[in-house]
PDB file of N, CA and C in Angstrom:
ATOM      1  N   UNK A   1     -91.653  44.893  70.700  1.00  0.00           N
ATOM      2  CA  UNK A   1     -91.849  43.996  69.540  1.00  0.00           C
ATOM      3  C   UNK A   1     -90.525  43.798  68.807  1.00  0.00           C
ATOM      4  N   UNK A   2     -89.897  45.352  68.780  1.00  0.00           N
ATOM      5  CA  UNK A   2     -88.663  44.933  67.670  1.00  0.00           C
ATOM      6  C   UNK A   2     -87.684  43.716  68.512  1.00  0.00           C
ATOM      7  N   UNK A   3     -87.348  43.988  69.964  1.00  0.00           N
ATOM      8  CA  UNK A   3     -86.405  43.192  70.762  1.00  0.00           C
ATOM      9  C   UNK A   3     -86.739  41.685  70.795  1.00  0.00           C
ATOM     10  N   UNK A   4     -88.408  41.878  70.729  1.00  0.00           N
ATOM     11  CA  UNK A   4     -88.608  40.459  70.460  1.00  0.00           C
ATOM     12  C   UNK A   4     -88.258  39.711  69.230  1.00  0.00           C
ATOM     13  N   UNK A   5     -88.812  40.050  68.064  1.00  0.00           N
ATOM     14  CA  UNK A   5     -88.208  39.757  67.006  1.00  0.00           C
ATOM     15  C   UNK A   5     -86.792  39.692  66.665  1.00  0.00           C
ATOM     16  N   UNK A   6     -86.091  40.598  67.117  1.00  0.00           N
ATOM     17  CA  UNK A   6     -84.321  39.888  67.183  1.00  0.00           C
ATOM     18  C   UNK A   6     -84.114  38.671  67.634  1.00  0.00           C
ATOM     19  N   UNK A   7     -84.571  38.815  68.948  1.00  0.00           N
ATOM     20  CA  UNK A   7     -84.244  37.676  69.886  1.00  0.00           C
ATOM     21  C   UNK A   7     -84.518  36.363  69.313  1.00  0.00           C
ATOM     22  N   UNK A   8     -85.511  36.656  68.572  1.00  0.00           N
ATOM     23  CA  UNK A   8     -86.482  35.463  67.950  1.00  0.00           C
ATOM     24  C   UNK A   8     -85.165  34.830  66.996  1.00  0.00           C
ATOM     25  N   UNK A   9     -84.829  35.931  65.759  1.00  0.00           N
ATOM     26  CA  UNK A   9     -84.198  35.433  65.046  1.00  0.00           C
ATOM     27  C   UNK A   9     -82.822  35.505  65.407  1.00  0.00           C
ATOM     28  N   UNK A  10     -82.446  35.744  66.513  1.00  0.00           N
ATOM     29  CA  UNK A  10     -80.977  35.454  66.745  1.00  0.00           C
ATOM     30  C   UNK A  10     -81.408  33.644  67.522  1.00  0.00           C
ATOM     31  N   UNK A  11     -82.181  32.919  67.845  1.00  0.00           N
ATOM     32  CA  UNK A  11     -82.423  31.645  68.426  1.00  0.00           C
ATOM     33  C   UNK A  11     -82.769  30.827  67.186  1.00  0.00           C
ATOM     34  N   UNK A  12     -83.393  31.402  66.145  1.00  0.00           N
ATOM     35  CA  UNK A  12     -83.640  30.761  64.887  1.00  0.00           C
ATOM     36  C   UNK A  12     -81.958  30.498  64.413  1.00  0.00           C
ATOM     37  N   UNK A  13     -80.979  31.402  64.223  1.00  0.00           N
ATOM     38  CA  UNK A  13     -79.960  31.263  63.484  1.00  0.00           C
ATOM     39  C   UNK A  13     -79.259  30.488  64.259  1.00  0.00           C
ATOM     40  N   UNK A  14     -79.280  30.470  65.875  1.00  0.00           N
ATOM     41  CA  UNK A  14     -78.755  29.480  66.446  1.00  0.00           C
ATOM     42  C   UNK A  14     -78.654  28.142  66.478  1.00  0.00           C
ATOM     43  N   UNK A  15     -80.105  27.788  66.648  1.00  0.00           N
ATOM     44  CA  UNK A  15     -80.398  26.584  66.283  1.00  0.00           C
ATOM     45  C   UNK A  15     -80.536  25.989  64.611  1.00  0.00           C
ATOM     46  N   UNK A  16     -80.345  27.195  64.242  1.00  0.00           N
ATOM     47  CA  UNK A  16     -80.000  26.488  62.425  1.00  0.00           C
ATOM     48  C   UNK A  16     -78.346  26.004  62.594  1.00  0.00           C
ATOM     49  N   UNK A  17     -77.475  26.677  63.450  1.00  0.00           N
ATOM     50  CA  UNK A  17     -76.343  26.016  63.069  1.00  0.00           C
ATOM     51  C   UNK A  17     -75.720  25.107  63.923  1.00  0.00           C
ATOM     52  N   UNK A  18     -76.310  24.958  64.812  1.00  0.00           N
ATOM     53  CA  UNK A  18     -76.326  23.661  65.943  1.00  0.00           C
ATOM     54  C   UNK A  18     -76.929  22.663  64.814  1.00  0.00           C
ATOM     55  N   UNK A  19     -78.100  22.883  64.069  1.00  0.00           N
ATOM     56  CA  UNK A  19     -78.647  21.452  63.394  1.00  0.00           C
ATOM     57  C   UNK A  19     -77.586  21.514  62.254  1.00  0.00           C
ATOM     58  N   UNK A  20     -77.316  22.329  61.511  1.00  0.00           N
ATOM     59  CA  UNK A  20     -76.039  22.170  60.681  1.00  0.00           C
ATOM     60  C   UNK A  20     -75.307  21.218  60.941  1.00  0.00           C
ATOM     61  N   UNK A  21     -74.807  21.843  62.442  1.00  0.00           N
ATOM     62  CA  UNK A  21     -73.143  20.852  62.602  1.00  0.00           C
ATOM     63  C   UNK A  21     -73.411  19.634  62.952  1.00  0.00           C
ATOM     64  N   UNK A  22     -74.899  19.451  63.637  1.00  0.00           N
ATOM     65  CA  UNK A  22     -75.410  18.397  63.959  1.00  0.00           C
ATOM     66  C   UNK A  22     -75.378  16.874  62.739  1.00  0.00           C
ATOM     67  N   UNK A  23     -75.829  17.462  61.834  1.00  0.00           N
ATOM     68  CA  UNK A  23     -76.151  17.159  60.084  1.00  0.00           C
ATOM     69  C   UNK A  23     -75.063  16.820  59.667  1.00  0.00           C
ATOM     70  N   UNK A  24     -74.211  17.380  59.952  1.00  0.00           N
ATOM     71  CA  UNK A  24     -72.881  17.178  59.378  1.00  0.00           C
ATOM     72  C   UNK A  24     -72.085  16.213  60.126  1.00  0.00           C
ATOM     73  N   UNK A  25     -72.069  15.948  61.711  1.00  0.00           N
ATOM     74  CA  UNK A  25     -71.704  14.940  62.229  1.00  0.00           C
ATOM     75  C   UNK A  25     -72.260  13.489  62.065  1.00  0.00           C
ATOM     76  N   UNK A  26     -73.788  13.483  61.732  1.00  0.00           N
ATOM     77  CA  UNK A  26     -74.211  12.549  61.396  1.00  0.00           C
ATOM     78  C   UNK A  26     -74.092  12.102  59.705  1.00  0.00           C
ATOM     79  N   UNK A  27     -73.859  12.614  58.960  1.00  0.00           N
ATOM     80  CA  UNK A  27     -73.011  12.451  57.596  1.00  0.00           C
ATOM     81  C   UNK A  27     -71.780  11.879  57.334  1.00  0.00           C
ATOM     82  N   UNK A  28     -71.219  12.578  58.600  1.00  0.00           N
ATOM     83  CA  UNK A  28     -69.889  12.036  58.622  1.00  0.00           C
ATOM     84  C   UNK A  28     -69.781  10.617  59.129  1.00  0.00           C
ATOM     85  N   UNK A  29     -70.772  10.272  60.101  1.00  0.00           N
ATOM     86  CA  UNK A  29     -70.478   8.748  60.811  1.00  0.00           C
ATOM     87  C   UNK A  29     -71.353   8.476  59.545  1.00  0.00           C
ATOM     88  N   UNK A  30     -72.341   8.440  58.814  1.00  0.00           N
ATOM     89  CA  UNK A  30     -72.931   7.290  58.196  1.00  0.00           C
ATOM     90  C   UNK A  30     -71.810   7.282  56.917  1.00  0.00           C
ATOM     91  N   UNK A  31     -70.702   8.151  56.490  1.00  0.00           N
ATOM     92  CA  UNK A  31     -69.787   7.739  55.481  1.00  0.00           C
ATOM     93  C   UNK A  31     -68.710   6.799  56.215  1.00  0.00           C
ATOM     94  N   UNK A  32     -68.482   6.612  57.512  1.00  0.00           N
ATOM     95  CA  UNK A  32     -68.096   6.144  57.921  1.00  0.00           C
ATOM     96  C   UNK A  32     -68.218   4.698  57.961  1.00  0.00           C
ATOM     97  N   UNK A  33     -69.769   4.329  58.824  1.00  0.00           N
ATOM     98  CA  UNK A  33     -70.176   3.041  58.733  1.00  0.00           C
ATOM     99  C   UNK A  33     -70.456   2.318  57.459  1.00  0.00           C
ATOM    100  N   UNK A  34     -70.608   3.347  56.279  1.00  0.00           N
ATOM    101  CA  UNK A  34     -70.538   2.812  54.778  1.00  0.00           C
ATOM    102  C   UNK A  34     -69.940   2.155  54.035  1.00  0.00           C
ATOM    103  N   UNK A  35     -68.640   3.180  54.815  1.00  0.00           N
ATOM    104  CA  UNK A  35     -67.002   2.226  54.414  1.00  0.00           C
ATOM    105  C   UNK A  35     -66.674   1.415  55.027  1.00  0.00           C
ATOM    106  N   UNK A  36     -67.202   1.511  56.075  1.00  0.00           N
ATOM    107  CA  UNK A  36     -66.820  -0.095  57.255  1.00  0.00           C
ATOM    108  C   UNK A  36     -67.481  -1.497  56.378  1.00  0.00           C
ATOM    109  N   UNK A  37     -68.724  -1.211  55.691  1.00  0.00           N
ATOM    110  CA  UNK A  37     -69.851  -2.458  55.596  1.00  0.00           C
ATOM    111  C   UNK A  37     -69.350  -2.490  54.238  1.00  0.00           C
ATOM    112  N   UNK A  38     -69.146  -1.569  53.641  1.00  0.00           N
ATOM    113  CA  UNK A  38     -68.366  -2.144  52.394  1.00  0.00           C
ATOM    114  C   UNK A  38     -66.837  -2.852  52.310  1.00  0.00           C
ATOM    115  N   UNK A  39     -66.138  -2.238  53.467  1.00  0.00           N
ATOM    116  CA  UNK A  39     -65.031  -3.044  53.225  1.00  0.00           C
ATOM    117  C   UNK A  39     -65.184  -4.460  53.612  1.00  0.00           C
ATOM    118  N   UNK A  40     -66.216  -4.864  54.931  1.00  0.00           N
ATOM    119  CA  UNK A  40     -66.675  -6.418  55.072  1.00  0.00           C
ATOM    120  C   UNK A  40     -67.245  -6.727  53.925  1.00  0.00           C
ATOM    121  N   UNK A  41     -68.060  -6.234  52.950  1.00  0.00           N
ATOM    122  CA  UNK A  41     -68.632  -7.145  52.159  1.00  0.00           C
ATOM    123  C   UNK A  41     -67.870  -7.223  51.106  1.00  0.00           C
ATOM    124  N   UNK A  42     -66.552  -6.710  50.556  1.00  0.00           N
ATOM    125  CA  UNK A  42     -65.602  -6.787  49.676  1.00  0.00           C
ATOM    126  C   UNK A  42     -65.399  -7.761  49.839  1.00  0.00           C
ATOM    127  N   UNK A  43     -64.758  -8.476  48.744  1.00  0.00           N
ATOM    128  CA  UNK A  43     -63.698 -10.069  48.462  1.00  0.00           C
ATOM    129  C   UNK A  43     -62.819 -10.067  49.265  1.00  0.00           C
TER     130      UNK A  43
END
């Protein structure tokens, strides 16, 4: 039981920081495409 439960939460913390960086790459392109559509719709 205990080995299971590690295991468990060593795949929980994994995949928390895979979706992290994940989160964060997709943050980064939508500040990206933000500034793109704002600089077209500028004067």
């Amino acid at each position: 039981m205990q080995n299971n439960i590690r295991s468990s939460d060593q795949v929980v913390v994994y995949f928390s920081s895979k979706m992290g960086s994940m989160v964060r790459m997709v943050e980064n392109g939508v500040e990206v495409v933000s500034k793109r559509r704002r600089k077209n719709r500028g004067p």
